[in-house]
N, C-alpha and C. Protein backbone atom coordinates (compact mmCIF):
# COMPACT_ATOMS: atom_id res chain seq x y z
N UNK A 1 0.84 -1.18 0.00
CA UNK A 1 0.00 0.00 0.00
C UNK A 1 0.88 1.24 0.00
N UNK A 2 0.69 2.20 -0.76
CA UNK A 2 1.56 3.19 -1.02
C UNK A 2 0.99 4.25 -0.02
N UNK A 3 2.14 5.21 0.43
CA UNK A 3 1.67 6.31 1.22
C UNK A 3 1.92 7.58 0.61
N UNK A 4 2.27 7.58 -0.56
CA UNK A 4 2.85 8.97 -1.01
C UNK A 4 1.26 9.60 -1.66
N UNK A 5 1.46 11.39 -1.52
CA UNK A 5 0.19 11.57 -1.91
C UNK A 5 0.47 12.64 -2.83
N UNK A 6 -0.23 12.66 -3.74
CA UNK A 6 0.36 13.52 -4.90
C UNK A 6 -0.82 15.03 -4.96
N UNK A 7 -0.65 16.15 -4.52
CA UNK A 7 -0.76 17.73 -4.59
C UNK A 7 -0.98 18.03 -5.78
N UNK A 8 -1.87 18.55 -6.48
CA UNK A 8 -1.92 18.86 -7.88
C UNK A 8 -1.44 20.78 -7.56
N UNK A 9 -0.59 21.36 -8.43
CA UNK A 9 -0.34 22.71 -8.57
C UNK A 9 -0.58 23.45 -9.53
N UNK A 10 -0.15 24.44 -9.37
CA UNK A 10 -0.31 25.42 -10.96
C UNK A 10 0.92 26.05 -11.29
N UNK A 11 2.01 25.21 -10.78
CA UNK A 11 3.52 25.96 -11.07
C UNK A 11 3.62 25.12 -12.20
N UNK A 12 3.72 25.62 -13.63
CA UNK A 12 4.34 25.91 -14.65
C UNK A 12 5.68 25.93 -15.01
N UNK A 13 6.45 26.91 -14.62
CA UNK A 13 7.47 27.25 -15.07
C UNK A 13 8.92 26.86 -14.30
N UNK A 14 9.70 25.71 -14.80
CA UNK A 14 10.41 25.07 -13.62
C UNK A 14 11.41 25.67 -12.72
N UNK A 15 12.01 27.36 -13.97
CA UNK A 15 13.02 27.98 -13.53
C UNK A 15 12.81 28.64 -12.10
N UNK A 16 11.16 28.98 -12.40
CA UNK A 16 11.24 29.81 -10.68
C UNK A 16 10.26 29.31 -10.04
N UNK A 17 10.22 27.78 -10.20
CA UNK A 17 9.71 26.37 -9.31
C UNK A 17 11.22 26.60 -8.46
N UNK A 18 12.44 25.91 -9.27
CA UNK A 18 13.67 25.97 -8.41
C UNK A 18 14.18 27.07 -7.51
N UNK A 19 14.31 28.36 -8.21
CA UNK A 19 14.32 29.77 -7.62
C UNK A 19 13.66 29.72 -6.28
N UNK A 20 12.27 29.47 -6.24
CA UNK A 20 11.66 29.97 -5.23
C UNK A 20 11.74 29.04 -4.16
N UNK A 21 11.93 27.21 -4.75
CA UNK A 21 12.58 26.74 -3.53
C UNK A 21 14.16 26.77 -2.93
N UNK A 22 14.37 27.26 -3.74
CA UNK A 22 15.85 27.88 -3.49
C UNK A 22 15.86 28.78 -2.57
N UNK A 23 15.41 30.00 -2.90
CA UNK A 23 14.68 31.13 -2.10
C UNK A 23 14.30 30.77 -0.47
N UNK A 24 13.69 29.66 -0.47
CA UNK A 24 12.87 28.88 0.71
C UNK A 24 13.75 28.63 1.61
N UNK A 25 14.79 28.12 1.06
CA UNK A 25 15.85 27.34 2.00
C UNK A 25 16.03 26.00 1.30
N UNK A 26 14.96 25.34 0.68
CA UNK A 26 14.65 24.06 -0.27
C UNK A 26 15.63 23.91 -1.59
N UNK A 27 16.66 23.55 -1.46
CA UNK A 27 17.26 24.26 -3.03
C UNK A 27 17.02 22.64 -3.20
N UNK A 28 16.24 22.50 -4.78
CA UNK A 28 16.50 20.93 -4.84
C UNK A 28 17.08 20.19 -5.63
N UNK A 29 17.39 19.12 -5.61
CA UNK A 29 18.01 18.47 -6.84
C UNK A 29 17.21 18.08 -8.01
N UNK A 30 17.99 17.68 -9.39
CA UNK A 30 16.85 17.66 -10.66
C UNK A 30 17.13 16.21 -10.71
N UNK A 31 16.00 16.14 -11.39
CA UNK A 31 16.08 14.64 -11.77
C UNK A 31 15.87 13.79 -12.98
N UNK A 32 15.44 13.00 -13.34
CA UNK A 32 14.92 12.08 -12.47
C UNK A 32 15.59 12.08 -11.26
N UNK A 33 14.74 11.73 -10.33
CA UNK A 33 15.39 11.23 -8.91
C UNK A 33 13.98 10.68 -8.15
N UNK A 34 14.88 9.55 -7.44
CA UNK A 34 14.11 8.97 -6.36
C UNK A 34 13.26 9.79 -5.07
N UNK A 35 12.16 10.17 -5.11
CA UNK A 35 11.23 10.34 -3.83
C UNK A 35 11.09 9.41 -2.98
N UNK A 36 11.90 9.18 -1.32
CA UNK A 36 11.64 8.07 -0.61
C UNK A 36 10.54 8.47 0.03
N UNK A 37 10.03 7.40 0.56
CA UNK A 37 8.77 7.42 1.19
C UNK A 37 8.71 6.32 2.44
N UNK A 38 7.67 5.80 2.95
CA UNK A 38 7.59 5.04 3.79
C UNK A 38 8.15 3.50 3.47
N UNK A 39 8.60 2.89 4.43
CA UNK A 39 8.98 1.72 4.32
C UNK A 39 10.19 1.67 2.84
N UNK A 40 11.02 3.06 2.68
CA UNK A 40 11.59 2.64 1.47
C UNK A 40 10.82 2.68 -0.31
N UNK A 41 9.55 2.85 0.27
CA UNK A 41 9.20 2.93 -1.25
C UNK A 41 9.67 4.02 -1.98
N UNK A 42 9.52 4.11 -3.17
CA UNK A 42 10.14 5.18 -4.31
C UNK A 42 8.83 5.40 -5.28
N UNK A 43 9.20 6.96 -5.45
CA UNK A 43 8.57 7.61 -6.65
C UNK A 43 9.32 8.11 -7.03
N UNK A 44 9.24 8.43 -8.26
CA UNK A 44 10.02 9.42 -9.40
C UNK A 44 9.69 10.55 -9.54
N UNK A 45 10.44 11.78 -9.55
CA UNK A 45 9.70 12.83 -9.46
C UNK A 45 11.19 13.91 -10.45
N UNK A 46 10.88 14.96 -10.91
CA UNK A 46 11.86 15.85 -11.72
C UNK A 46 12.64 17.06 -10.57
N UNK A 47 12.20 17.60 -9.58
CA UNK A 47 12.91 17.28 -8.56
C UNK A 47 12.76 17.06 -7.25
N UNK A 48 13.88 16.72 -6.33
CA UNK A 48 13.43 16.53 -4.99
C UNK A 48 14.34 16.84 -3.93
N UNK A 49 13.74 17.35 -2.99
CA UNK A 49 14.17 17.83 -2.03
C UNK A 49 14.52 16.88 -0.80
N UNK A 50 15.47 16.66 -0.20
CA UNK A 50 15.44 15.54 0.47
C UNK A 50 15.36 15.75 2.22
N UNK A 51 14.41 14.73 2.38
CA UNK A 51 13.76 15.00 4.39
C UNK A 51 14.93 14.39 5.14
N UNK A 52 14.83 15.16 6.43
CA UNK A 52 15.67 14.37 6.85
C UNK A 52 15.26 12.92 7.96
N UNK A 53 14.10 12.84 8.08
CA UNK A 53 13.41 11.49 8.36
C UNK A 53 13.16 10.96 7.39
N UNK A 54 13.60 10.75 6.15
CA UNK A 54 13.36 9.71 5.28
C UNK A 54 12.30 9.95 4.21
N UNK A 55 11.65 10.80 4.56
CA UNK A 55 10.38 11.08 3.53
C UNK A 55 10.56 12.39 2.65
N UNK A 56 10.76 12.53 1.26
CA UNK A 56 11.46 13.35 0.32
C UNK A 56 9.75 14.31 -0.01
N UNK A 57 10.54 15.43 -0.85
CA UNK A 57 9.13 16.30 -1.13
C UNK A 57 9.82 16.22 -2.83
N UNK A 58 8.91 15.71 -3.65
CA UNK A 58 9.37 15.91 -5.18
C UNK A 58 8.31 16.53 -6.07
N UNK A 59 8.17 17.20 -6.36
CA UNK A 59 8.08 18.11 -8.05
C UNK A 59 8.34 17.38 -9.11
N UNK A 60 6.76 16.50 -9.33
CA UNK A 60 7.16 16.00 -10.95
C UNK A 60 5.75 16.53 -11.74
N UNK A 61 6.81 16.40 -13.12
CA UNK A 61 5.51 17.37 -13.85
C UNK A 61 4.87 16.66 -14.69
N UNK A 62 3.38 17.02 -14.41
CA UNK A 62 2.12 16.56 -15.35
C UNK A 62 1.74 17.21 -16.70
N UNK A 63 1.96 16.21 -17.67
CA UNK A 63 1.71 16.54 -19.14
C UNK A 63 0.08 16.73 -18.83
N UNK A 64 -0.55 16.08 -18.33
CA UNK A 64 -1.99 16.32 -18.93
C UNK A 64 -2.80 17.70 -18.58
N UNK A 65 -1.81 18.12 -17.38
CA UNK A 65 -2.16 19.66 -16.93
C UNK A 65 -1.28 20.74 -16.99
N UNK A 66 -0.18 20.08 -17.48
CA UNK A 66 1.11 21.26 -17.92
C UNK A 66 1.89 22.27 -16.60
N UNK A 67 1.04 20.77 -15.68
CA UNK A 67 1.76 21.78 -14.04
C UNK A 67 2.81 20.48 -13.27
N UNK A 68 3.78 21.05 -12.66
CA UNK A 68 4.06 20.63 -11.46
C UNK A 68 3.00 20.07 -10.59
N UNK A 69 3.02 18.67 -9.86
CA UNK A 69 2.75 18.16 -8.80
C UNK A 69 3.50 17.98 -7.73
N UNK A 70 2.91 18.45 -6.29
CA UNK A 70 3.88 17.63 -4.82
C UNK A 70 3.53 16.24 -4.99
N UNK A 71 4.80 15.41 -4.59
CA UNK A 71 4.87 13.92 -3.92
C UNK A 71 5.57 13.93 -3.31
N UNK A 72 4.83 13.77 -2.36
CA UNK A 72 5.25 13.13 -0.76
C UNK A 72 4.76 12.16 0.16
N UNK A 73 5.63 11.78 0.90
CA UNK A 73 4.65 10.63 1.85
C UNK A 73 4.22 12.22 3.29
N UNK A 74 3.19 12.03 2.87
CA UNK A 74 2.67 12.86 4.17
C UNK A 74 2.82 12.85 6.04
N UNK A 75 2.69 11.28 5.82
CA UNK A 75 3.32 10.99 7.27
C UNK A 75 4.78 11.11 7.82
N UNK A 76 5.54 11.34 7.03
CA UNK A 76 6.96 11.81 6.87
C UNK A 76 7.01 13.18 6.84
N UNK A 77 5.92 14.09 6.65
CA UNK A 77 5.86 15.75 6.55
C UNK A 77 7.12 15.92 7.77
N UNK A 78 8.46 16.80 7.10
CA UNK A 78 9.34 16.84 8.19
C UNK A 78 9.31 18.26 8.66
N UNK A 79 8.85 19.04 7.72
CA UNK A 79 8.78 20.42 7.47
C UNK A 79 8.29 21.36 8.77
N UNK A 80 8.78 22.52 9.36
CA UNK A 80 8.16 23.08 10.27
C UNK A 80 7.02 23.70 9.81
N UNK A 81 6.29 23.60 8.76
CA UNK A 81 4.64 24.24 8.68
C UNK A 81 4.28 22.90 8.23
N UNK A 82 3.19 23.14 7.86
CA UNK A 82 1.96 21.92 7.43
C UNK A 82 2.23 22.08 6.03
N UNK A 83 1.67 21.10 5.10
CA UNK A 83 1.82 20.94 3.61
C UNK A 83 1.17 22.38 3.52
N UNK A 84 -0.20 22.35 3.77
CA UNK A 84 -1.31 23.92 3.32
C UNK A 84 -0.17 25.17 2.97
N UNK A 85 0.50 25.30 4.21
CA UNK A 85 1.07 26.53 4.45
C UNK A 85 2.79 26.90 3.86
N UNK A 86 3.29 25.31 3.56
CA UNK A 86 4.13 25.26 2.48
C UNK A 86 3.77 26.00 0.95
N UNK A 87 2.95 25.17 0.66
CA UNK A 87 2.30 25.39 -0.71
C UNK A 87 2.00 26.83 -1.11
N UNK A 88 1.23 27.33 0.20
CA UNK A 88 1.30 29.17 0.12
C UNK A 88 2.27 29.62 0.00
N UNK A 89 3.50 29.28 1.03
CA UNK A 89 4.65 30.12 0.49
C UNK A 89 4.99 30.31 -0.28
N UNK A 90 5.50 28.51 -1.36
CA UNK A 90 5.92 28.61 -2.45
C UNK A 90 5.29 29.05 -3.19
N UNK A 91 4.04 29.11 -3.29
CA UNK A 91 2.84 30.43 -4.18
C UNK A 91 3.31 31.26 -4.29
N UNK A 92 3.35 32.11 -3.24
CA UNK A 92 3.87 33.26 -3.57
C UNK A 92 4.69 33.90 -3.76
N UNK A 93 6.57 33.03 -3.43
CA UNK A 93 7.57 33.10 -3.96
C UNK A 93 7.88 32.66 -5.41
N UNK A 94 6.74 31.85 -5.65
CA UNK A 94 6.94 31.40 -7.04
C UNK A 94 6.37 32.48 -8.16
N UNK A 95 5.52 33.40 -7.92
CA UNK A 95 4.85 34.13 -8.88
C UNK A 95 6.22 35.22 -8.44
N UNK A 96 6.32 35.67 -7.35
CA UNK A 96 7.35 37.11 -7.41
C UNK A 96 8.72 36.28 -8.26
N UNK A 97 9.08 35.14 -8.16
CA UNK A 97 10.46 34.81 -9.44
C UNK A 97 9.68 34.81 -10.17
N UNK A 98 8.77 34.30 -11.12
CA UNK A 98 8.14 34.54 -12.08
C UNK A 98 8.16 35.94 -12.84
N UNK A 99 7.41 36.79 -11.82
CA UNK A 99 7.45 38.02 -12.06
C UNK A 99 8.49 39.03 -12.63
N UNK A 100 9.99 38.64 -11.46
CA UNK A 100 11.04 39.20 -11.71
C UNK A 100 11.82 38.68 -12.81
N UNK A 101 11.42 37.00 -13.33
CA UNK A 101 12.07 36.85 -14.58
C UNK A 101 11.22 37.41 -15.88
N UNK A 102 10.25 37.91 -15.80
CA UNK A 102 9.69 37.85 -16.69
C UNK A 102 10.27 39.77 -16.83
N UNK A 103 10.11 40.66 -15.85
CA UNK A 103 10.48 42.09 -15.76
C UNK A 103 11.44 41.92 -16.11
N UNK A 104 12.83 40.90 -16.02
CA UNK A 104 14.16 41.13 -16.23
C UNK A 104 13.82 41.13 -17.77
N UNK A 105 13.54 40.08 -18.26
CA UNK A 105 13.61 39.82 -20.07
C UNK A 105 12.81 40.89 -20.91
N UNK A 106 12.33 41.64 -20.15
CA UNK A 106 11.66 42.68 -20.87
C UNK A 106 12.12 43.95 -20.36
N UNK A 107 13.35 43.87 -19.71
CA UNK A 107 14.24 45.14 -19.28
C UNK A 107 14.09 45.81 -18.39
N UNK A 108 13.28 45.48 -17.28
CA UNK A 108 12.89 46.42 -16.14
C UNK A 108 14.05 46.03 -15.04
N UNK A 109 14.18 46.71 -14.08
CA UNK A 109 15.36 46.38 -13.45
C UNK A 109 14.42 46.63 -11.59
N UNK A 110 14.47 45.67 -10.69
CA UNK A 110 13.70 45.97 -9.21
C UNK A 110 14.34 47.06 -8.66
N UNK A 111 13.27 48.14 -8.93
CA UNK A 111 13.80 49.50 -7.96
C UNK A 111 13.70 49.02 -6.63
N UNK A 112 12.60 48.78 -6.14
CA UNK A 112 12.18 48.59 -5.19
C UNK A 112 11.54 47.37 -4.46
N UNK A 113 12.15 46.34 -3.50
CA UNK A 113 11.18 45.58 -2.99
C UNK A 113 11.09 45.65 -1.49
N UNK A 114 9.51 45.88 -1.06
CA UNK A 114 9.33 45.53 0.14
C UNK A 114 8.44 44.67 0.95
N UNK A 115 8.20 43.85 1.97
CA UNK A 115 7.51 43.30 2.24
C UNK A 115 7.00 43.73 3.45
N UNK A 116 5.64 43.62 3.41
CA UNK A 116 4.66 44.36 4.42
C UNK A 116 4.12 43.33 5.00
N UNK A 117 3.51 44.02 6.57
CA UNK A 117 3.33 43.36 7.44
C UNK A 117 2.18 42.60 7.22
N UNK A 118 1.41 42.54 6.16
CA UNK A 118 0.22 41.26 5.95
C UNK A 118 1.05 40.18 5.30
N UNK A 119 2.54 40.21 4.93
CA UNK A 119 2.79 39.50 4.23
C UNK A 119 2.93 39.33 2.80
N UNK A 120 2.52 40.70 2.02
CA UNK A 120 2.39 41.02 1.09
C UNK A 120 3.68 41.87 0.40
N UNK A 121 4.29 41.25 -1.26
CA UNK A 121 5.27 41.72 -1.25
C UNK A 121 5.32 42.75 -2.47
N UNK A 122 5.57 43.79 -2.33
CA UNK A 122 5.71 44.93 -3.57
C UNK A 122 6.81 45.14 -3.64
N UNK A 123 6.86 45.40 -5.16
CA UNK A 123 8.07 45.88 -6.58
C UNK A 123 7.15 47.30 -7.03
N UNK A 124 8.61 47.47 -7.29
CA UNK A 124 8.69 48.82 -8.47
C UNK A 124 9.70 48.53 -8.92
N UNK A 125 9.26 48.46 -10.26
CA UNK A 125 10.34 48.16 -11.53
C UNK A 125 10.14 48.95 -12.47
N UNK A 126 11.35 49.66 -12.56
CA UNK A 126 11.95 50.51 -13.89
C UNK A 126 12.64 49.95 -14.59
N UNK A 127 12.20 50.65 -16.07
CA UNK A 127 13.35 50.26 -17.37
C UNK A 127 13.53 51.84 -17.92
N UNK A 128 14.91 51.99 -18.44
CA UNK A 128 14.97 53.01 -18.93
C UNK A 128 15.54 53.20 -20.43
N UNK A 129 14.33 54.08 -20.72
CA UNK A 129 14.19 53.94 -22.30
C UNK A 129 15.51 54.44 -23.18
């Protein structure tokens, strides 16, 4: 009986999938690579981050939805937040790399970033003509 449980996402774009777990503290490896799980079992995942009780968090991506999925064995969650509150973070670190790669390739440069006390993070980005 398998314990790993697979998270459906809407991260897209793998460069600032990695970035933002990078960002996190999560920097992960690419893969293929092995996701351990309970009792030793394995999934395959494109990348993974490795627990240190034995239970891995991997990022493999779904053709039929063109997104990134979590796999993990849940009962292995080693993480100091809960999956929920993971997933938010990387939300929202994942759209601000998004963001900033997408401002860089179109020439804007981060004047400004700050993050406010709801948690909320603002840019001002200039390009100069």
């Amino acid at each position: 009986m398998s314990h790993f449980s697979t998270i459906k996402t809407e991260l897209r774009d793998r460069d600032a999938l990695v970035a933002a777990l990078t960002a996190l503290g999560h920097a992960p490896t690419t893969g293929p690579r092995q996701v351990r799980g309970y009792r030793g079992q394995l999934e395959t995942a494109d990348l993974v981050i490795s627990g240190s009780k034995g239970g891995d968090l991997g990022f493999r991506w779904n053709p039929a939805n063109g997104a990134y999925e979590l796999v993990t064995d849940l009962d292995l969650w080693a993480l100091p937040v809960p999956p929920e509150r993971f997933l938010a973070q990387l939300n929202q670190r994942y759209a601000l790399e998004a963001i900033l790669a997408a401002s860089a390739a179109e020439g804007f440069q981060v004047a400004e970033q700050t993050s406010q006390l709801d948690g909320a993070i603002e840019l001002v980005v200039t390009r100069w003509a």
